[in-house]
N, C-alpha and C. Protein backbone atom coordinates (compact mmCIF):
# COMPACT_ATOMS: atom_id res chain seq x y z
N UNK A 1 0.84 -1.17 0.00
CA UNK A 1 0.00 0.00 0.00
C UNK A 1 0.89 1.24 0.00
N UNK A 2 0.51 2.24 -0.78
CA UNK A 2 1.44 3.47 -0.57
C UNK A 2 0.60 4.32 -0.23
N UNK A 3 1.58 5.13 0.07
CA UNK A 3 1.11 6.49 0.38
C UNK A 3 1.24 7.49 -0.10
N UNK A 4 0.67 8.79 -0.35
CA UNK A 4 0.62 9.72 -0.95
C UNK A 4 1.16 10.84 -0.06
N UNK A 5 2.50 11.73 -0.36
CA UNK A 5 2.22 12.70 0.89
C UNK A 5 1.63 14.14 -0.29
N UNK A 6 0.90 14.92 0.63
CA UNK A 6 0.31 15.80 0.28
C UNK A 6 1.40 16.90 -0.18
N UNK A 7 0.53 17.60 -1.70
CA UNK A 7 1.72 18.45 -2.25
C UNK A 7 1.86 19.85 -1.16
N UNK A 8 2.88 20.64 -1.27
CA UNK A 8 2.76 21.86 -0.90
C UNK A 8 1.83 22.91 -0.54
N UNK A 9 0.84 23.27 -1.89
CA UNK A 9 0.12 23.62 -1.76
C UNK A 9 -1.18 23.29 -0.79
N UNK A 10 -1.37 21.89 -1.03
CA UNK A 10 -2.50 20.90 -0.01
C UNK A 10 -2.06 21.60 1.48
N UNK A 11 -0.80 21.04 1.43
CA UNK A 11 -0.66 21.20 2.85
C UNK A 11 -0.75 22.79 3.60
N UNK A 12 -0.43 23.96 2.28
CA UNK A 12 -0.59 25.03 2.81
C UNK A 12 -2.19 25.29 3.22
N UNK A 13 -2.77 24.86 2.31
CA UNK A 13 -4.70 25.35 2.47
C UNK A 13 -4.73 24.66 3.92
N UNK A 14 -3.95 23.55 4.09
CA UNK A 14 -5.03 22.78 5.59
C UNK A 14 -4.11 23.35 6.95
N UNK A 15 -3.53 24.20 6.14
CA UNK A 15 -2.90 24.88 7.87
C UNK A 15 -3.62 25.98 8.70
N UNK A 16 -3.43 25.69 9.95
CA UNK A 16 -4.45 26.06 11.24
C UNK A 16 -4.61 27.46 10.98
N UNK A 17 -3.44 28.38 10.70
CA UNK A 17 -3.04 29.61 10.67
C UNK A 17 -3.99 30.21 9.90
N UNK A 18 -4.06 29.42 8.69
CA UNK A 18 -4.99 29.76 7.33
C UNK A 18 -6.29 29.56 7.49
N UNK A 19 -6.99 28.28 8.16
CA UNK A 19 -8.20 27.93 8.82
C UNK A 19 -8.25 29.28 9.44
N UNK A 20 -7.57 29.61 10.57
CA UNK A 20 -8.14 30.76 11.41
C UNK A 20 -8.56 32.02 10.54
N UNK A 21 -7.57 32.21 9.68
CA UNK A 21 -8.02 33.87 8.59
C UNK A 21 -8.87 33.52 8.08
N UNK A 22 -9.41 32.45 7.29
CA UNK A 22 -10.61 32.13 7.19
C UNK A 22 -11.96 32.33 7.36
N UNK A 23 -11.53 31.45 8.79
CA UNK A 23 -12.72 32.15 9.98
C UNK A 23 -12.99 33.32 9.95
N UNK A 24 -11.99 33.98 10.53
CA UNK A 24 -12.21 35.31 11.00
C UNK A 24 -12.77 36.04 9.72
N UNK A 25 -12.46 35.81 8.48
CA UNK A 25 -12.85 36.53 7.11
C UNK A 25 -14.20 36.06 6.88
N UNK A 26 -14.49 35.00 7.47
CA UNK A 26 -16.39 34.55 7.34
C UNK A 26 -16.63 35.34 8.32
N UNK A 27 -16.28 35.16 8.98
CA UNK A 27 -17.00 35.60 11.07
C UNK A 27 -17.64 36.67 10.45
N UNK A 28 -16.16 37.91 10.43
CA UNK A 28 -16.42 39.39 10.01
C UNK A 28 -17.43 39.38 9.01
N UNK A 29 -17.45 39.02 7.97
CA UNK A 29 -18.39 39.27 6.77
C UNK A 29 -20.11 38.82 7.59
N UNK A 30 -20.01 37.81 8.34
CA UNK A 30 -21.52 37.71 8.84
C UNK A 30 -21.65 38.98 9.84
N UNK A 31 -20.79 39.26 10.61
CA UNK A 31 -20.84 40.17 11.58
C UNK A 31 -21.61 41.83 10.78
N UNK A 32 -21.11 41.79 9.25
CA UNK A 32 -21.09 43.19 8.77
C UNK A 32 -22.61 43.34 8.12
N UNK A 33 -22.70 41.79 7.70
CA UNK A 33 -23.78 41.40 7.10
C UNK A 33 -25.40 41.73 8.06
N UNK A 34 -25.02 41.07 9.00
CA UNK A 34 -26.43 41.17 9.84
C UNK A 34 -26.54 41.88 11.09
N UNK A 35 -24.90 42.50 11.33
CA UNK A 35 -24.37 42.96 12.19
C UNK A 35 -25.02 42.27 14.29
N UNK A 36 -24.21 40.69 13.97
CA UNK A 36 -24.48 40.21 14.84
C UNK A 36 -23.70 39.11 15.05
N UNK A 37 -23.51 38.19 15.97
CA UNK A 37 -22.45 37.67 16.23
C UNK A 37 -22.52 36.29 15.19
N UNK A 38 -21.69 35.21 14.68
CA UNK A 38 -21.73 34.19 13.83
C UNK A 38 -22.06 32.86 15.41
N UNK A 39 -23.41 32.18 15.27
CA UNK A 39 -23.30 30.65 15.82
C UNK A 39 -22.80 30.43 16.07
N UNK A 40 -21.87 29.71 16.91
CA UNK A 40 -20.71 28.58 16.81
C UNK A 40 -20.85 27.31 15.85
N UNK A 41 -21.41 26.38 15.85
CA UNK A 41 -21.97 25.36 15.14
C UNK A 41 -21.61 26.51 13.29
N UNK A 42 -22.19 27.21 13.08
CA UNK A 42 -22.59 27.62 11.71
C UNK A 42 -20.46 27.86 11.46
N UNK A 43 -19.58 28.04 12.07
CA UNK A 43 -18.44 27.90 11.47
C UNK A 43 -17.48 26.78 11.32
N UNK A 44 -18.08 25.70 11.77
CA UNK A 44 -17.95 24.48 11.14
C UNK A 44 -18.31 24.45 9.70
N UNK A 45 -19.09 24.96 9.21
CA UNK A 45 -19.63 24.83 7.76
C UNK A 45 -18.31 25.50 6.63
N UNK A 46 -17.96 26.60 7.42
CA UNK A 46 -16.94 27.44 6.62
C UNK A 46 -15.67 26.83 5.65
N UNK A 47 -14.97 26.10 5.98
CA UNK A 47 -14.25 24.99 5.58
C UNK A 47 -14.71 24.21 4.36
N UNK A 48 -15.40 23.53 4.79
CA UNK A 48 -15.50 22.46 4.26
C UNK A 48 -16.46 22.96 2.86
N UNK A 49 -16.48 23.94 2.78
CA UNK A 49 -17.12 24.70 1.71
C UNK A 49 -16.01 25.76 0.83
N UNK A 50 -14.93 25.85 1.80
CA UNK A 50 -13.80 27.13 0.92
C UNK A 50 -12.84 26.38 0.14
N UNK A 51 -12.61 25.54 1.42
CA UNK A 51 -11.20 24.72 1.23
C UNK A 51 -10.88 23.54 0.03
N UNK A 52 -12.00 22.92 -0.16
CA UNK A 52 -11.66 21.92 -1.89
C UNK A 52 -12.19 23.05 -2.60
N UNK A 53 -10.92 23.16 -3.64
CA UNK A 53 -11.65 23.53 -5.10
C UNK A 53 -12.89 23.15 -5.87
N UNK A 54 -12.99 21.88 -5.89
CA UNK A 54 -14.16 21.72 -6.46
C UNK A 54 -15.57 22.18 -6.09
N UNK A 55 -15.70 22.28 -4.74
CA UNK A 55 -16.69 23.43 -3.73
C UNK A 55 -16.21 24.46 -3.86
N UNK A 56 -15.37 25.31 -3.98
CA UNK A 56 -15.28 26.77 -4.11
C UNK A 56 -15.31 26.88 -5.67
N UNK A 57 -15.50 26.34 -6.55
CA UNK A 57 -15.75 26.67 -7.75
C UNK A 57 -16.90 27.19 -8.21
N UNK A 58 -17.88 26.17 -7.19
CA UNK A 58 -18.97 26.08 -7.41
C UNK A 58 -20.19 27.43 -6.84
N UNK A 59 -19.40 27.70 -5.89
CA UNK A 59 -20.01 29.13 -5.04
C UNK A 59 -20.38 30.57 -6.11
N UNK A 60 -21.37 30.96 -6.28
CA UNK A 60 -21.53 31.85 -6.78
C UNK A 60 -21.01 33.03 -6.47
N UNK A 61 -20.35 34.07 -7.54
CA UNK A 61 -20.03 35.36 -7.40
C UNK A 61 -20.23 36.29 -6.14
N UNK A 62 -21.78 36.21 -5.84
CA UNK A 62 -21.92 37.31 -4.40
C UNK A 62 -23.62 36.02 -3.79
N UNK A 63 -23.61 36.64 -2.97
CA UNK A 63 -24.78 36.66 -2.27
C UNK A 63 -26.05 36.59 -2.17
N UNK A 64 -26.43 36.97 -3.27
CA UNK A 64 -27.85 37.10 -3.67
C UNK A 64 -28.39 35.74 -3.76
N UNK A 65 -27.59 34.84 -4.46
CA UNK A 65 -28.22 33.37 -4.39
C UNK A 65 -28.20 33.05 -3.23
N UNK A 66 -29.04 32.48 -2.48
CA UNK A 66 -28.62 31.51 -0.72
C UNK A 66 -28.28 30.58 -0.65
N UNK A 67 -27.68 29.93 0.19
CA UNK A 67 -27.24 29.11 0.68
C UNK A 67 -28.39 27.74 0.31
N UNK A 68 -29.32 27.79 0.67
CA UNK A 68 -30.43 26.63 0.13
C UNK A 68 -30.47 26.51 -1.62
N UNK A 69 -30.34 27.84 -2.30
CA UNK A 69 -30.82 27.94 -3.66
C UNK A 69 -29.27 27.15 -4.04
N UNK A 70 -28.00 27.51 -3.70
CA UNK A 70 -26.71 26.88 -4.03
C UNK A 70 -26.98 25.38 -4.17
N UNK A 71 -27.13 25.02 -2.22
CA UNK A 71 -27.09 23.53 -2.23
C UNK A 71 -27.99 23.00 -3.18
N UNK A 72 -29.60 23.02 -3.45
CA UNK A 72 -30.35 22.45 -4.28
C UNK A 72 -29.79 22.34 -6.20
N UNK A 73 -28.83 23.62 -6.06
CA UNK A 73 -28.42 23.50 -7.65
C UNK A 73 -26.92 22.85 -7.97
N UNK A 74 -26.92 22.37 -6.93
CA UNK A 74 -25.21 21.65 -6.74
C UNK A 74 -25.34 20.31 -5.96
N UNK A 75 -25.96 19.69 -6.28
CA UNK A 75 -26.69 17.94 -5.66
C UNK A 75 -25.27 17.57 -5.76
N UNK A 76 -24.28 17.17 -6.51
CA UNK A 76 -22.89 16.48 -6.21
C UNK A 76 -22.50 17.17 -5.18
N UNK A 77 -21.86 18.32 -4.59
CA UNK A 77 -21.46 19.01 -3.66
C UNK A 77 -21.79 18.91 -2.34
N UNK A 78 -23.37 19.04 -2.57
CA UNK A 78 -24.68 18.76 -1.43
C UNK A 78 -23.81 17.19 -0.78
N UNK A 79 -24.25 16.09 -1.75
CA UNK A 79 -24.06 14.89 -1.59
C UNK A 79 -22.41 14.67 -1.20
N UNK A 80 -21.18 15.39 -1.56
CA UNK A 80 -19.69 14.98 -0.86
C UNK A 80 -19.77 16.14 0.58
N UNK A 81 -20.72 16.93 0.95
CA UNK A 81 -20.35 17.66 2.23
C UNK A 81 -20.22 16.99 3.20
N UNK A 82 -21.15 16.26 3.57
CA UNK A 82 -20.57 14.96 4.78
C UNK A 82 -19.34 14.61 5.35
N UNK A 83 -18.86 14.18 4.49
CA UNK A 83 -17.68 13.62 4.33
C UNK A 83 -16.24 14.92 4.12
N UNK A 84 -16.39 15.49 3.34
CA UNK A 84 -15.82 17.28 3.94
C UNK A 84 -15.74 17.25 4.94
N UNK A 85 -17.15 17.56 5.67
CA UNK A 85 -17.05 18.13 6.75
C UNK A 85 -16.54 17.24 7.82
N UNK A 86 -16.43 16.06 7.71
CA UNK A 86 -16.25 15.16 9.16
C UNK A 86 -14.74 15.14 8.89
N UNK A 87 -14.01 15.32 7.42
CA UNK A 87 -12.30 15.19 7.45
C UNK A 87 -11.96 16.20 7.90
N UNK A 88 -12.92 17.92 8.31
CA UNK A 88 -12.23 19.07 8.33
C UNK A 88 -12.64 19.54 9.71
N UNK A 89 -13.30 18.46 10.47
CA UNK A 89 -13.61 18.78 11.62
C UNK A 89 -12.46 19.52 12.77
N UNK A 90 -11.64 18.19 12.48
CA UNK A 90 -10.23 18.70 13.30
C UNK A 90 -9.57 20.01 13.19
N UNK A 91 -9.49 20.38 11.92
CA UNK A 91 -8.79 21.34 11.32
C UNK A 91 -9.47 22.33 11.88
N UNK A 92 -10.89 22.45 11.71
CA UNK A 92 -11.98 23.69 12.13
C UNK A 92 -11.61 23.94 13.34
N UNK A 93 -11.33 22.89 14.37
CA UNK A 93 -11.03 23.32 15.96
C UNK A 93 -9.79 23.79 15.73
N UNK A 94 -8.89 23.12 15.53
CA UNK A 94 -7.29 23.80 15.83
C UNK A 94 -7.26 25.23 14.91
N UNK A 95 -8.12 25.39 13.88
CA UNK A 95 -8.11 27.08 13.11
C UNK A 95 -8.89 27.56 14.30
N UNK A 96 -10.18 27.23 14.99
CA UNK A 96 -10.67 28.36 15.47
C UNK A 96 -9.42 28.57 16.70
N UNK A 97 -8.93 27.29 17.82
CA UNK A 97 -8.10 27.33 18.59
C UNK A 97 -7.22 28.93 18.16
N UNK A 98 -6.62 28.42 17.07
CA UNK A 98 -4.93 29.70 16.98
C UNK A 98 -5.70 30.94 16.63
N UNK A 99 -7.11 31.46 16.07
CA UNK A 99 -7.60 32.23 15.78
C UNK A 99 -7.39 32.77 17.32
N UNK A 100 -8.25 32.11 17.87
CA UNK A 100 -9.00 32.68 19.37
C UNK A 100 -7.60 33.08 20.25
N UNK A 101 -6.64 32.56 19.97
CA UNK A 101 -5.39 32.51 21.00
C UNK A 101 -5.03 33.77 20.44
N UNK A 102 -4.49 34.28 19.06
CA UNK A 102 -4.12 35.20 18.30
C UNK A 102 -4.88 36.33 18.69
N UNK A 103 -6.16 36.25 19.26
CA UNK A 103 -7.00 37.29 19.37
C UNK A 103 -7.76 37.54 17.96
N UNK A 104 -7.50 36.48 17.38
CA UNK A 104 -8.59 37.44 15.80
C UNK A 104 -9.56 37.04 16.13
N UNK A 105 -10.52 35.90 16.66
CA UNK A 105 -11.44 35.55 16.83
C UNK A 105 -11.91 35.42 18.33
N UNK A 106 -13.26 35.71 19.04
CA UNK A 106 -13.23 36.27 20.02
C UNK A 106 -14.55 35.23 20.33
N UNK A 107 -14.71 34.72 21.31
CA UNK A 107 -15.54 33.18 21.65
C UNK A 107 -16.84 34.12 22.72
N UNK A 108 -17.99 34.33 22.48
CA UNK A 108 -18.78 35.10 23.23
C UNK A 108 -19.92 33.97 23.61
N UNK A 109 -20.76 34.42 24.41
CA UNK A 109 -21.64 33.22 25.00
C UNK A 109 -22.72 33.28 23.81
N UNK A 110 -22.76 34.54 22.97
CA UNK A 110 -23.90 34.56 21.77
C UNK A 110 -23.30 33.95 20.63
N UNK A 111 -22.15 33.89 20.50
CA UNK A 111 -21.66 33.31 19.09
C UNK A 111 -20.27 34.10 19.21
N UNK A 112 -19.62 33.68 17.70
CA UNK A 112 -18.10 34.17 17.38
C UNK A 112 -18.13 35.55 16.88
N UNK A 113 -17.11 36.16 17.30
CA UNK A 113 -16.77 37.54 16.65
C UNK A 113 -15.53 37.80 16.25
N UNK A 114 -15.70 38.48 15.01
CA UNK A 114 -14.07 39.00 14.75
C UNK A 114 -14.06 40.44 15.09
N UNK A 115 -13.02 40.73 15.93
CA UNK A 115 -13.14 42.24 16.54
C UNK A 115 -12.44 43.01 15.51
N UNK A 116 -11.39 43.19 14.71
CA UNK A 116 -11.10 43.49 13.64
C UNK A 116 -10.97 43.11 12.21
N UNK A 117 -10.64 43.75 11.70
CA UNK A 117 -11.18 43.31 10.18
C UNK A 117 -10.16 42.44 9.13
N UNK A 118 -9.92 41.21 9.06
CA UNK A 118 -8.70 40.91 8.57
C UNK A 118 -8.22 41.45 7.64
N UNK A 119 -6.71 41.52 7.41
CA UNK A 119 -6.23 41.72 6.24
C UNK A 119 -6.46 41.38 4.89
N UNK A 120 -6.12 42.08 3.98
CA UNK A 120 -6.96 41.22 2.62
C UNK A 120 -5.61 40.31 2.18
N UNK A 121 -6.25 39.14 1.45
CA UNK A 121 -5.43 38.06 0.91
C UNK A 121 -3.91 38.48 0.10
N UNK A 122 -2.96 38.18 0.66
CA UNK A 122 -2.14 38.94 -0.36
C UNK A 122 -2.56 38.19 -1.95
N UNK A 123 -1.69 39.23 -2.94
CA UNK A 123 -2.06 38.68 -3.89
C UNK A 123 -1.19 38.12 -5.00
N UNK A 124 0.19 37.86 -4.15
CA UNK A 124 0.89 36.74 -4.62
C UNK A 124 0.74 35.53 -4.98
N UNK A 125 -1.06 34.79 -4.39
CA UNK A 125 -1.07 33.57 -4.82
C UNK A 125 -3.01 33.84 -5.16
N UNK A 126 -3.29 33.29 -6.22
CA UNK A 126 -4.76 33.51 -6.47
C UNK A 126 -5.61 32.58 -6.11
N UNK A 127 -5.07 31.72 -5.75
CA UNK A 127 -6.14 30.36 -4.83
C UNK A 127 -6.28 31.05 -3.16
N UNK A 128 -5.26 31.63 -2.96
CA UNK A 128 -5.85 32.25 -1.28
C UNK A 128 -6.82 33.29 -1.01
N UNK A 129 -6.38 34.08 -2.38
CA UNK A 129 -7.15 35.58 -2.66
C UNK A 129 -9.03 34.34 -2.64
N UNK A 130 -8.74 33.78 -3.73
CA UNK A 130 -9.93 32.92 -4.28
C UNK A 130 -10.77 32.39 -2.49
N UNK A 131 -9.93 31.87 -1.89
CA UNK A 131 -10.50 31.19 -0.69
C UNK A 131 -11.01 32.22 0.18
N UNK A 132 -10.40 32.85 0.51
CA UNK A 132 -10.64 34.26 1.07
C UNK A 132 -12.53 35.08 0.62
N UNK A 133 -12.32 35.28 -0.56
CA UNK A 133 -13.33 35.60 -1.26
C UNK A 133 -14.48 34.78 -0.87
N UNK A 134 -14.43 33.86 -1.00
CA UNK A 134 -15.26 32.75 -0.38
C UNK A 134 -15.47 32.35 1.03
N UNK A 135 -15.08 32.34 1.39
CA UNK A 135 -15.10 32.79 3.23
C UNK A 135 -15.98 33.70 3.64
N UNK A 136 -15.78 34.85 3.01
CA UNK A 136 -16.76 36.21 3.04
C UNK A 136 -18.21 35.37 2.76
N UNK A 137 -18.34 35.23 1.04
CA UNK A 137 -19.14 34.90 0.58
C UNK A 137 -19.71 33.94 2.07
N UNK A 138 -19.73 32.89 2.51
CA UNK A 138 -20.20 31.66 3.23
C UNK A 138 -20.47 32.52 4.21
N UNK A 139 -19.79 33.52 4.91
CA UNK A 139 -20.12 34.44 6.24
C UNK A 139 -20.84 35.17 5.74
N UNK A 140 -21.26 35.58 4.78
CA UNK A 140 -23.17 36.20 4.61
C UNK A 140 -24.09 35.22 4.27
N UNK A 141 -23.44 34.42 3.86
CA UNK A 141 -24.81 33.15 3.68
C UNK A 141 -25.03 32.89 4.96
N UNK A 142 -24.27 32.57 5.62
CA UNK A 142 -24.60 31.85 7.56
C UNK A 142 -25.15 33.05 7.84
N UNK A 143 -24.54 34.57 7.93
CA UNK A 143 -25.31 35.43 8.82
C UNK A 143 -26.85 35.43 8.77
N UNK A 144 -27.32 35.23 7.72
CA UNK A 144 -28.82 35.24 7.28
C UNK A 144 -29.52 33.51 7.46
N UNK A 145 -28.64 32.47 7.79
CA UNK A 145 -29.22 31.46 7.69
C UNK A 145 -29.09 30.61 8.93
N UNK A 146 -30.34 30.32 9.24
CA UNK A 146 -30.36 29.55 10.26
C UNK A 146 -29.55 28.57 10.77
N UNK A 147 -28.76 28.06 11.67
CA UNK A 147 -27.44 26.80 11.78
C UNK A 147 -28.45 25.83 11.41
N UNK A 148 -29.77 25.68 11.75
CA UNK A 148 -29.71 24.15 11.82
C UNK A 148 -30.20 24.12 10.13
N UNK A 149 -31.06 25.11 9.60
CA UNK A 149 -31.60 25.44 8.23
C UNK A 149 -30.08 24.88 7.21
N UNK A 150 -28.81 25.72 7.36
CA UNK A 150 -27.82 25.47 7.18
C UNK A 150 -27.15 24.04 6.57
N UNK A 151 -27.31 23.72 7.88
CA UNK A 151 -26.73 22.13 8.33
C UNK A 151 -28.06 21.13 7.40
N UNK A 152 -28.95 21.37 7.51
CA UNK A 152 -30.17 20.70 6.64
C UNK A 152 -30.06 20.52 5.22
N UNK A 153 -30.12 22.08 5.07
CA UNK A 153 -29.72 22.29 3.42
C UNK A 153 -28.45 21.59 2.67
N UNK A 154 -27.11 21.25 3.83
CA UNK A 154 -25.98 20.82 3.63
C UNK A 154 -25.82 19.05 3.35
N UNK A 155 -27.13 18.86 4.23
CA UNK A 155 -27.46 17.33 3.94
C UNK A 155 -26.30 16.87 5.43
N UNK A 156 -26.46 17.44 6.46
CA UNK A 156 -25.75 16.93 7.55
C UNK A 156 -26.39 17.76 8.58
N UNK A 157 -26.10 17.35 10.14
CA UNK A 157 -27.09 17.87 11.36
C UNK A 157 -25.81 17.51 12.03
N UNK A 158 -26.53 18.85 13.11
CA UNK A 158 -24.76 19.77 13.97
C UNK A 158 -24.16 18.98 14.92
């Protein structure tokens, strides 16, 4: 049996550091969006929706489409989130972990906050700029969408 080790790049997207800007780049965008704090549960979703290409391809331009209208027009996507989400579980804790330690992300008894506004993606590499973008995007879909509505539409429960 062999093994595969993960290229460079792989390994850069699944680092904690990057999980956390992430976050904090959804958090903020729901925060601006509905101007209120992000669920806890609803940033589990963030990931596992930015981080494969083949799901961030699929994300529409801005906002206007929802989060339900996406999942129903993306049944393959719908149908591999499961499984996303249960490989990126870990990752989601140790990003929010170094977020919260760093101070970018701020753990409240109502939900997550980003108290400042992250930096924008540099733009030396266009898959981070790209992930980034999408982060936002997913932190106005959650601000407006119910966790468990969310998690339903995703074809998984919290």
């Amino acid at each position: 049996m062999t093994t595969s080790t993960p290229s460079a790049e792989t390994q850069a997207l699944l680092n904690p550091a990057f999980g956390g800007y992430l976050l904090a780049t959804s958090i903020y965008a729901a925060q601006n969006k509905r101007e209120g704090l992000m669920p806890w549960p609803s940033a589990f979703l963030v990931l596992p929706l930015v981080l494969p290409a083949k799901a961030r391809i699929t994300l529409p331009g801005n906002s206007t489409v929802s989060l339900m209208a996406w999942a129903n027009e993306n049944p393959l996507q719908q149908a591999a989130f499961a499984e996303r989400a249960i490989s990126l579980t870990g990752l989601t804790r140790m990003s929010l972990r170094m977020a919260v330690r760093h101070e970018v992300v701020e753990v409240t008894a109502l939900g997550l906050r980003c108290p400042r506004k992250p930096r924008a993606a540099p733009d030396f590499r266009h898959e981070v700029a790209d992930c980034a973008r999408a982060a936002a995007l997913v932190g106005r879909w959650l601000a407006v969408t119910d966790p468990n509505r969310a998690y339903t539409a995703l074809g998984v429960r919290p």
